[in-house]
PDB file of N, CA and C in Angstrom:
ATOM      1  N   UNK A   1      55.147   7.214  20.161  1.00  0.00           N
ATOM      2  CA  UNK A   1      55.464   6.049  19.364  1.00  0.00           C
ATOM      3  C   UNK A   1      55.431   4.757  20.187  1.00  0.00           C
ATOM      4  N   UNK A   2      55.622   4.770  21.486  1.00  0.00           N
ATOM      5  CA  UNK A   2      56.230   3.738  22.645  1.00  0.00           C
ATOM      6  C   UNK A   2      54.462   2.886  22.623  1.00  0.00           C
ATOM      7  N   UNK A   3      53.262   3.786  22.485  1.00  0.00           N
ATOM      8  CA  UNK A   3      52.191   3.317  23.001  1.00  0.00           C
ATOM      9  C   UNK A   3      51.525   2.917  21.470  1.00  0.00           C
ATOM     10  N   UNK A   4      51.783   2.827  19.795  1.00  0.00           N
ATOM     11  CA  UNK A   4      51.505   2.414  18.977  1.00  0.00           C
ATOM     12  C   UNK A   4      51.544   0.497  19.250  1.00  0.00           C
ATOM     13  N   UNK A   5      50.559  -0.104  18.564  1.00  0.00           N
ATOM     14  CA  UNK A   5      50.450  -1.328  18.956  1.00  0.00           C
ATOM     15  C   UNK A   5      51.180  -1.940  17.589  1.00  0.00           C
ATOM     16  N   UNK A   6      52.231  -2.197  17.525  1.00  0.00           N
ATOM     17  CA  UNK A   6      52.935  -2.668  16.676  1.00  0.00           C
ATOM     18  C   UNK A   6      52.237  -3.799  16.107  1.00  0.00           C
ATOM     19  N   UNK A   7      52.009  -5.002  16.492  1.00  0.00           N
ATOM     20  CA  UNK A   7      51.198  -6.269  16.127  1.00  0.00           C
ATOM     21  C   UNK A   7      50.106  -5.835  15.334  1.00  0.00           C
ATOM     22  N   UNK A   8      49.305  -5.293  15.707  1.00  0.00           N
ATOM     23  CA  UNK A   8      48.295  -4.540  15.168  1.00  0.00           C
ATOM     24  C   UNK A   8      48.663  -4.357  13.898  1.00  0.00           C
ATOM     25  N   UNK A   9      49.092  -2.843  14.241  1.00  0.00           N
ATOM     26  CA  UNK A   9      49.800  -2.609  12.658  1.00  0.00           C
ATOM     27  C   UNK A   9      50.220  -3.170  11.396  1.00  0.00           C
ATOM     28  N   UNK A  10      50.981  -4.260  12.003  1.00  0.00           N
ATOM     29  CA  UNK A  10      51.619  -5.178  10.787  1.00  0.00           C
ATOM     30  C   UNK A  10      50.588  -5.873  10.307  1.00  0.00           C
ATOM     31  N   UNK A  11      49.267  -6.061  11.004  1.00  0.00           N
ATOM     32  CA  UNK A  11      47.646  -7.148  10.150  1.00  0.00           C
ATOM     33  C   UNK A  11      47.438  -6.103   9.571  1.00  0.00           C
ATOM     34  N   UNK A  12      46.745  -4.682  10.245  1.00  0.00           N
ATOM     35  CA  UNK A  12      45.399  -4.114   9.505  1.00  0.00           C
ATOM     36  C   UNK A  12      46.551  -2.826   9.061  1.00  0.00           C
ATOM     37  N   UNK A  13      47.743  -2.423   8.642  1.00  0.00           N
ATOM     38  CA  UNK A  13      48.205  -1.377   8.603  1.00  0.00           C
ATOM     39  C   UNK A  13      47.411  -0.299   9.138  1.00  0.00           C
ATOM     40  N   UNK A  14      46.904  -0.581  10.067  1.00  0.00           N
ATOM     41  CA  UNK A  14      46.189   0.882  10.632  1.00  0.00           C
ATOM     42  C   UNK A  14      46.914   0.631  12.032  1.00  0.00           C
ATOM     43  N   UNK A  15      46.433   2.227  12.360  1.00  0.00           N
ATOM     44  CA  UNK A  15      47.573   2.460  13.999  1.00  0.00           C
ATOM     45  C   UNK A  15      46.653   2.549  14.961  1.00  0.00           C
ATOM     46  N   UNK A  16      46.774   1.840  16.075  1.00  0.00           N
ATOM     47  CA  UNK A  16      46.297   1.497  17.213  1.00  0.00           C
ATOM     48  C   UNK A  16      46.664   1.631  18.603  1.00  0.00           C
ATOM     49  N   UNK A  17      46.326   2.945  19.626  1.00  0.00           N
ATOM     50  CA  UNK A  17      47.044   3.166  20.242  1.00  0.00           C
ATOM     51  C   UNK A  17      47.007   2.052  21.446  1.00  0.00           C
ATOM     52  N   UNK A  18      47.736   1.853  22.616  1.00  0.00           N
ATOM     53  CA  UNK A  18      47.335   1.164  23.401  1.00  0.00           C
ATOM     54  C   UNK A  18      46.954   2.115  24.723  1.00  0.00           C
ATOM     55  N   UNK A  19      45.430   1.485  25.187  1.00  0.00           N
ATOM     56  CA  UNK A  19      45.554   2.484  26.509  1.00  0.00           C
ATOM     57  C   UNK A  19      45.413   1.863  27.359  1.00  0.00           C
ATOM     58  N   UNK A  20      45.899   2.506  28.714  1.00  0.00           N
ATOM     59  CA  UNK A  20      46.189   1.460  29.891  1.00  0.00           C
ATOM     60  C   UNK A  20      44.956   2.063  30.987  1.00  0.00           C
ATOM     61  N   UNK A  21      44.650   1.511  31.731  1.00  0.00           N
ATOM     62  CA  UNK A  21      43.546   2.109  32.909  1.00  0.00           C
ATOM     63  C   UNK A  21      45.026   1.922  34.012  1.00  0.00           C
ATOM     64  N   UNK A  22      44.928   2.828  35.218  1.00  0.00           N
ATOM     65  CA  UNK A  22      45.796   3.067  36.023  1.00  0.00           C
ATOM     66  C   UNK A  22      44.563   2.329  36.946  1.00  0.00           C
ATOM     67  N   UNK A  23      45.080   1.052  37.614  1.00  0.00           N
ATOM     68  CA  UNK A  23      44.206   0.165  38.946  1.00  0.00           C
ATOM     69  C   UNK A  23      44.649   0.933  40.011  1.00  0.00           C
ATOM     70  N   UNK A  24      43.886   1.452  41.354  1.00  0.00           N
ATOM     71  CA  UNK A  24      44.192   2.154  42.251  1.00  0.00           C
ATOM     72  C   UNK A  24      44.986   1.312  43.056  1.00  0.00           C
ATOM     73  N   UNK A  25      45.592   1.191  43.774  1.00  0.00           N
ATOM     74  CA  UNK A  25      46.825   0.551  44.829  1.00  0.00           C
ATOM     75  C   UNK A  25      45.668   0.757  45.710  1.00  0.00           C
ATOM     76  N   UNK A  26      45.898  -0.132  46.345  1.00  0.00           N
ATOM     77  CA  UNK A  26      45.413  -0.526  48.366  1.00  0.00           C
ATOM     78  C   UNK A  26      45.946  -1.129  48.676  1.00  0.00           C
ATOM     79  N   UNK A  27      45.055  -0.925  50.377  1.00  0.00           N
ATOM     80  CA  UNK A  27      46.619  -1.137  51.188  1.00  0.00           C
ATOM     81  C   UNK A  27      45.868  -2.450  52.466  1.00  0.00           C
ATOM     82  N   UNK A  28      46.475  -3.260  52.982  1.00  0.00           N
ATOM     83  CA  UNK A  28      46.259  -4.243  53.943  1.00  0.00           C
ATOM     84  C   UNK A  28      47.284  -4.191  55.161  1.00  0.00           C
ATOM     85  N   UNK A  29      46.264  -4.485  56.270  1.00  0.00           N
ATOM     86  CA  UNK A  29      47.042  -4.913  57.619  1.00  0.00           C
ATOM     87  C   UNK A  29      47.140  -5.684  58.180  1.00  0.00           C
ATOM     88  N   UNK A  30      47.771  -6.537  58.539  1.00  0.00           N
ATOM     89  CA  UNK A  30      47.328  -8.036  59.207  1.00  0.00           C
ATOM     90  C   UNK A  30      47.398  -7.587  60.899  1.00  0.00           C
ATOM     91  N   UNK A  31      45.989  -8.227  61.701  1.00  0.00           N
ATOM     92  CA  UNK A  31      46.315  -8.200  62.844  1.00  0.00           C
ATOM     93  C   UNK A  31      46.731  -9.809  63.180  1.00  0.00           C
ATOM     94  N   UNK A  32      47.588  -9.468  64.184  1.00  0.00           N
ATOM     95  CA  UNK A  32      48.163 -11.000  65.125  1.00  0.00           C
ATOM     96  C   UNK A  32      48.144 -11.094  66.609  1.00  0.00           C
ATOM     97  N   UNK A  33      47.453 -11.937  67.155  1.00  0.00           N
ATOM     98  CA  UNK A  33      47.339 -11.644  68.271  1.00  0.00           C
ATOM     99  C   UNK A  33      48.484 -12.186  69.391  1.00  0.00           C
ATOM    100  N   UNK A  34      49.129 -11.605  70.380  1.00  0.00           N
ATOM    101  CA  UNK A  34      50.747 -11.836  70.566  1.00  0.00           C
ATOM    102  C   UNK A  34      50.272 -12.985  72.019  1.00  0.00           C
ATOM    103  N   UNK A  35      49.164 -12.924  72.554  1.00  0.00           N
ATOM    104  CA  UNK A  35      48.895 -13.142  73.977  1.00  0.00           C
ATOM    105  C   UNK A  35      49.873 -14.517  74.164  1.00  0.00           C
ATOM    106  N   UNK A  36      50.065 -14.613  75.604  1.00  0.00           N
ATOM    107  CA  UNK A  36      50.610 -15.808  75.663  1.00  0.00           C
ATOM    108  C   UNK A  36      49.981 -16.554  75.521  1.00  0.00           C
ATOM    109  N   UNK A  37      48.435 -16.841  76.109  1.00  0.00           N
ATOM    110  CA  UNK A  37      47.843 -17.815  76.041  1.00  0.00           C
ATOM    111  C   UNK A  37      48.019 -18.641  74.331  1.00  0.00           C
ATOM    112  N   UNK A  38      47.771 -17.874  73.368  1.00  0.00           N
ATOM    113  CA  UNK A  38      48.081 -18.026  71.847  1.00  0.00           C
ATOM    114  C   UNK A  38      49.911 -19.132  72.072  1.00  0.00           C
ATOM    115  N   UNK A  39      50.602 -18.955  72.531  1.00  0.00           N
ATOM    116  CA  UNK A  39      51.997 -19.498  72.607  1.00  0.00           C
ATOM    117  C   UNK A  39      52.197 -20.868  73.407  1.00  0.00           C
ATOM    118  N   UNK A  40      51.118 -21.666  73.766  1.00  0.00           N
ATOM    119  CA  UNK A  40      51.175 -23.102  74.505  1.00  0.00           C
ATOM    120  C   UNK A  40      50.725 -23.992  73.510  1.00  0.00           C
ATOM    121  N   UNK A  41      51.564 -25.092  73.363  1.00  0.00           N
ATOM    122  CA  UNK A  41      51.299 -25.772  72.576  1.00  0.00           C
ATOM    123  C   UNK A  41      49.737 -26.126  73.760  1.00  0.00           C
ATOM    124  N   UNK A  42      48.704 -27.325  72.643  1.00  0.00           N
ATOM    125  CA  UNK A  42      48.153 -27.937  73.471  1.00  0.00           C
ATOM    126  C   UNK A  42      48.944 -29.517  73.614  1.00  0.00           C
ATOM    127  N   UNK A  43      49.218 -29.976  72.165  1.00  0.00           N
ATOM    128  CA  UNK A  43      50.152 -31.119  72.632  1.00  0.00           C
ATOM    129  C   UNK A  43      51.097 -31.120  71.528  1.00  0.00           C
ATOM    130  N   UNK A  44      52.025 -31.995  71.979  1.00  0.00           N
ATOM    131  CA  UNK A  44      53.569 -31.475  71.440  1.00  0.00           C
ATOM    132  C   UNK A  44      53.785 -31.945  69.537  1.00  0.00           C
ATOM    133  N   UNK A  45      52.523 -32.847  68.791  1.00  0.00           N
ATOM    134  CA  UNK A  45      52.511 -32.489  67.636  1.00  0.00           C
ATOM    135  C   UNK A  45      51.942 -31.473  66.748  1.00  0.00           C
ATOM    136  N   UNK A  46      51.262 -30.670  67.387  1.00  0.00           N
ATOM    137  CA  UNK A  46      50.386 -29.813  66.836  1.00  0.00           C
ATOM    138  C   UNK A  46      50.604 -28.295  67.158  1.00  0.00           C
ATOM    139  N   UNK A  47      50.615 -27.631  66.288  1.00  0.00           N
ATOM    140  CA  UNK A  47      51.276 -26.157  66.045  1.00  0.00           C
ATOM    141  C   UNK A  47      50.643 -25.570  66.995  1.00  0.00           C
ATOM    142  N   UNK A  48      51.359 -24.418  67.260  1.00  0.00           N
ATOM    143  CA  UNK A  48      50.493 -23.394  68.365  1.00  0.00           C
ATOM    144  C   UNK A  48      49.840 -22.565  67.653  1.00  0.00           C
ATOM    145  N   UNK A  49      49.086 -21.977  68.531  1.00  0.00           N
ATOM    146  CA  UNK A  49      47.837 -20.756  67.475  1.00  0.00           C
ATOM    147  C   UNK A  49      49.154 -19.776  67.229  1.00  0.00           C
ATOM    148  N   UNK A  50      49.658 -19.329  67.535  1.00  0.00           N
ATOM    149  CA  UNK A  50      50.867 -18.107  67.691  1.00  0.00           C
ATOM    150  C   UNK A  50      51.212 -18.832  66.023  1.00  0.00           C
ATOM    151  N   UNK A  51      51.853 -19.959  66.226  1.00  0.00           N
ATOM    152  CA  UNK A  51      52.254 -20.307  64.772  1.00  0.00           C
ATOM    153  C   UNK A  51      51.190 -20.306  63.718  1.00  0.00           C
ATOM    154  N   UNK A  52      50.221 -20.762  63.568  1.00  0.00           N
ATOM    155  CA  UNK A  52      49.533 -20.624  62.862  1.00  0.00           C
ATOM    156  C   UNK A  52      49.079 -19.211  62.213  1.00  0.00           C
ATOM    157  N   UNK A  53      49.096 -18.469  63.322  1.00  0.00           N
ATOM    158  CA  UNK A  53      48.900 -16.844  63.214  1.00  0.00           C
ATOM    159  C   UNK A  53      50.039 -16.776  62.245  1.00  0.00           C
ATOM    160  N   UNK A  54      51.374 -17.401  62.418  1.00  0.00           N
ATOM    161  CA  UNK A  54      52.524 -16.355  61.769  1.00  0.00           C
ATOM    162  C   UNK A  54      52.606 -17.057  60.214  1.00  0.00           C
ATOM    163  N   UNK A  55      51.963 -17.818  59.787  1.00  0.00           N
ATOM    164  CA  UNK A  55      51.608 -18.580  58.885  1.00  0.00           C
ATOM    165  C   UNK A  55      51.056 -18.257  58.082  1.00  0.00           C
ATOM    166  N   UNK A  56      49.676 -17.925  58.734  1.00  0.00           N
ATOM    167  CA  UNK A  56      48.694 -16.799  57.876  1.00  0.00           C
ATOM    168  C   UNK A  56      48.739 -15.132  57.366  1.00  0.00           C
ATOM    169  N   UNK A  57      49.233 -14.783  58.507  1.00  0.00           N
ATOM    170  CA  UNK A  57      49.716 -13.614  57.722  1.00  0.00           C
ATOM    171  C   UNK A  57      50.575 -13.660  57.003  1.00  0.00           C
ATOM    172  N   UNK A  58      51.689 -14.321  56.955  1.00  0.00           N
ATOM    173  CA  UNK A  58      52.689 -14.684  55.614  1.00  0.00           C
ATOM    174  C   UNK A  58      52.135 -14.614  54.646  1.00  0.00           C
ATOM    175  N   UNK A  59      51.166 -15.721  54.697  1.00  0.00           N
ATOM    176  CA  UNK A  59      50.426 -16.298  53.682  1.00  0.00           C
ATOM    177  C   UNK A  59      50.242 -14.776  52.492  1.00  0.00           C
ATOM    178  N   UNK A  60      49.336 -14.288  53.475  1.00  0.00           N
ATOM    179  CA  UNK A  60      47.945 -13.433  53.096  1.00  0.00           C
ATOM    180  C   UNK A  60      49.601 -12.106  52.877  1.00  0.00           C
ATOM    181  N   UNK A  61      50.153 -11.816  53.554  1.00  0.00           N
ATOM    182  CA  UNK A  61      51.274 -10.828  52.768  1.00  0.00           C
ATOM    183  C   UNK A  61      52.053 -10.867  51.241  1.00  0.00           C
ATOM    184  N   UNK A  62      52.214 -12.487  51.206  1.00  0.00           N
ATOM    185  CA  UNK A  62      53.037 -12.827  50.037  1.00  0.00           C
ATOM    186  C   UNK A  62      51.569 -12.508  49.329  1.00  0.00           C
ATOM    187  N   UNK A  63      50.673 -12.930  49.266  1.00  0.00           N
ATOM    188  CA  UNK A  63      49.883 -12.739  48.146  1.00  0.00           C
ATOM    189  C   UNK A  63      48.911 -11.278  47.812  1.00  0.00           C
ATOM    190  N   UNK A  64      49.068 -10.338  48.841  1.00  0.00           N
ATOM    191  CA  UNK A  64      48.791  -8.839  48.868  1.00  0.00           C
ATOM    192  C   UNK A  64      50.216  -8.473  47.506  1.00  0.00           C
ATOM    193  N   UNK A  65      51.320  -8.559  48.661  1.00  0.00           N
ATOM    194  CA  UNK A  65      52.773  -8.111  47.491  1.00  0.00           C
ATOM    195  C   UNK A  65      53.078  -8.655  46.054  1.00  0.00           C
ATOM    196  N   UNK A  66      52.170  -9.856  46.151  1.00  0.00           N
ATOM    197  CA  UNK A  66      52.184 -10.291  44.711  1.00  0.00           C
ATOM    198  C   UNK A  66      51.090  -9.501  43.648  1.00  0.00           C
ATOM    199  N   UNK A  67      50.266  -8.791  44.187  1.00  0.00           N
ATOM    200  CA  UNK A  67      49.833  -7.781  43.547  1.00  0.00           C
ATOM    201  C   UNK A  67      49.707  -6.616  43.474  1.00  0.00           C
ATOM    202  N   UNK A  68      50.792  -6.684  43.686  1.00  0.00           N
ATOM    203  CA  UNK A  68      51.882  -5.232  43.644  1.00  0.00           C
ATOM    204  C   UNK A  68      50.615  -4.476  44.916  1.00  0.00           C
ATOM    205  N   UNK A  69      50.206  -4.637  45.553  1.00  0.00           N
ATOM    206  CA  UNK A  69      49.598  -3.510  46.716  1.00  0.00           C
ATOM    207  C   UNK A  69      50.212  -3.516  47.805  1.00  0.00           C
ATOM    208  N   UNK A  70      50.224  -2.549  48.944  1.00  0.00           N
ATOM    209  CA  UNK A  70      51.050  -2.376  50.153  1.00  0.00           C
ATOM    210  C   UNK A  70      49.949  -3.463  51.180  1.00  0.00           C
ATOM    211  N   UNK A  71      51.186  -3.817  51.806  1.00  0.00           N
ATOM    212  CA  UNK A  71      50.802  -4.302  53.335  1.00  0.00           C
ATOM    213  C   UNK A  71      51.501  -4.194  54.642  1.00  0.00           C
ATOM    214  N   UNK A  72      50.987  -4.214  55.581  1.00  0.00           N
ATOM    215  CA  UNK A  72      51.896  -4.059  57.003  1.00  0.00           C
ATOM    216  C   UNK A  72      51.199  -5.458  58.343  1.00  0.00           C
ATOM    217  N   UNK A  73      51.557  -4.590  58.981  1.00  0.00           N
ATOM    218  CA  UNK A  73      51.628  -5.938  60.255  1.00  0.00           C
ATOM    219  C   UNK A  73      51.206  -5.700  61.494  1.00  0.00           C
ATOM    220  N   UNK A  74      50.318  -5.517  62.607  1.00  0.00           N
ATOM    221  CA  UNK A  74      50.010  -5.402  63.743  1.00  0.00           C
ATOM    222  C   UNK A  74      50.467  -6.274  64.373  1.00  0.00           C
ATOM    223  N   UNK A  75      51.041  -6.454  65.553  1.00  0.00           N
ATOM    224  CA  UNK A  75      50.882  -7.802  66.688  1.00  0.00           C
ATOM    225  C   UNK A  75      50.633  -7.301  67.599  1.00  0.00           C
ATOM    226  N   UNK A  76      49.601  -7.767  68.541  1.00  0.00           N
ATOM    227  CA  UNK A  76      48.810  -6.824  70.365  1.00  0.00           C
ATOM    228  C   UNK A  76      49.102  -8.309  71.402  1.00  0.00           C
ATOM    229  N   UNK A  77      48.596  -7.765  72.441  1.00  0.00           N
ATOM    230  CA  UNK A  77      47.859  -8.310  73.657  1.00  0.00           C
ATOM    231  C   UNK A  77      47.254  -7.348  73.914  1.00  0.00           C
ATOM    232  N   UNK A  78      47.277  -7.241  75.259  1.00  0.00           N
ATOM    233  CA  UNK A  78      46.643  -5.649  75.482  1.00  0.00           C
ATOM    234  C   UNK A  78      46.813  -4.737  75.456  1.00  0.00           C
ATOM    235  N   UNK A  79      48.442  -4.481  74.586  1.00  0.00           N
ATOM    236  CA  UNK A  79      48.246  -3.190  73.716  1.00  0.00           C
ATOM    237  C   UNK A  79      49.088  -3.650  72.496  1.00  0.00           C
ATOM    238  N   UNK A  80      49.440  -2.548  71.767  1.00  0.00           N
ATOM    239  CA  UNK A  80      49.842  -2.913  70.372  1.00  0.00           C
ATOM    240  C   UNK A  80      51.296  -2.891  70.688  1.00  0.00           C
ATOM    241  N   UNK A  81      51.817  -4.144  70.364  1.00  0.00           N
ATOM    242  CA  UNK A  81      53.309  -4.533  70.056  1.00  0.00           C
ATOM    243  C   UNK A  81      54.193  -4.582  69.268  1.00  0.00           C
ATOM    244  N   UNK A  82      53.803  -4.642  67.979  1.00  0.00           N
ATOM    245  CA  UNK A  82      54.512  -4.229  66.820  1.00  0.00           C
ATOM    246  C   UNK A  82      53.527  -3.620  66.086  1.00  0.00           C
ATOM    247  N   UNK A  83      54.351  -2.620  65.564  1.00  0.00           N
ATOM    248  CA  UNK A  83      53.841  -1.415  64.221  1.00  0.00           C
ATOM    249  C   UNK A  83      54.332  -1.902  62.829  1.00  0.00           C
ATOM    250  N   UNK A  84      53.702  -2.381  62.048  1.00  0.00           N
ATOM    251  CA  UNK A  84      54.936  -2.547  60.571  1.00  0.00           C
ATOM    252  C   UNK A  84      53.813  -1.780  59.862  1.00  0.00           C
ATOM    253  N   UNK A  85      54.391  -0.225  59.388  1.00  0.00           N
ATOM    254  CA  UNK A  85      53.261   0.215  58.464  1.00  0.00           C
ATOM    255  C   UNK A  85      53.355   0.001  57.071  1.00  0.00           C
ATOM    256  N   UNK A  86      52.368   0.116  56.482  1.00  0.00           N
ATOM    257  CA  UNK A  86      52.030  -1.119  54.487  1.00  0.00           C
ATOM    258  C   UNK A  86      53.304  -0.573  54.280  1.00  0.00           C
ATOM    259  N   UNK A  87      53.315  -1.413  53.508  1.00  0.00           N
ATOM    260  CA  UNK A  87      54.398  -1.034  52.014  1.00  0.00           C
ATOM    261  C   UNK A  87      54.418  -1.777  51.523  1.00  0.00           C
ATOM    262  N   UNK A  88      54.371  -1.449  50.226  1.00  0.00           N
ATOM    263  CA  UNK A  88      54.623  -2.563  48.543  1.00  0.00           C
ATOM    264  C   UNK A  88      55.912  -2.897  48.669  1.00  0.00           C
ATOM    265  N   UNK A  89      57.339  -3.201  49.286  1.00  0.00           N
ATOM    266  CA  UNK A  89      58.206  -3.585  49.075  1.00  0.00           C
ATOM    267  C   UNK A  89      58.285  -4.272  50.047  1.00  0.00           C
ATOM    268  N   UNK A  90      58.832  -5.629  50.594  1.00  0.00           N
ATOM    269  CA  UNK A  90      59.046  -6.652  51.707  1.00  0.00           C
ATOM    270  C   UNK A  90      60.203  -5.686  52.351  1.00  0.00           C
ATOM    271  N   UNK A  91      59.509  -5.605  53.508  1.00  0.00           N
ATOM    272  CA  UNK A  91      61.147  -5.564  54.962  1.00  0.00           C
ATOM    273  C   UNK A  91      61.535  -6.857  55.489  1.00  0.00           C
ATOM    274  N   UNK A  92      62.978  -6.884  54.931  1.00  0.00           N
ATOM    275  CA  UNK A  92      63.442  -8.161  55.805  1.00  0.00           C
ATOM    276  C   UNK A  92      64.199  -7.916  57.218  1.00  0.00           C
TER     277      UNK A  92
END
């Protein structure tokens, strides 16, 4: 009864089921690169690449989680420094 299209019904009295397609979930990783060199300003009004990095992946996370798909997080130098593996729910 839950999937009858009520609206429907009440124009054409005929019954109309509704069907849904199930969209597959995927998943995203952001890499960030941690090096120091990335962490010097070049001059003292202008963001560092490090910031900018943490900017963009924000960015690009809020709008993965806004469609309902998982995401996670890499940060390296020359080796990998943080692990955040996907998930559809924000870790704070």
């Amino acid at each position: 009864m839950r999937y009858v299209d009520w609206k429907v019904y009440g124009k054409t009295d005929k019954y109309y089921l509704k069907q849904y397609e199930k969209r597959p979930t995927s998943s995203a990783t952001c890499c960030s690169t941690a090096a120091k060199a990335c962490r010097i300003a070049a001059r003292p009004p202008r963001y560092r690449s490090w910031e900018y990095s943490q900017c963009l992946a924000a960015a690009l996370a809020y709008l993965i989680l806004n469609q309902q798909d998982s995401v996670g997080l890499v940060t390296f130098d020359e080796q990998v420094r943080t692990l955040i593996r996907p998930a559809a729910i924000p870790r704070i």
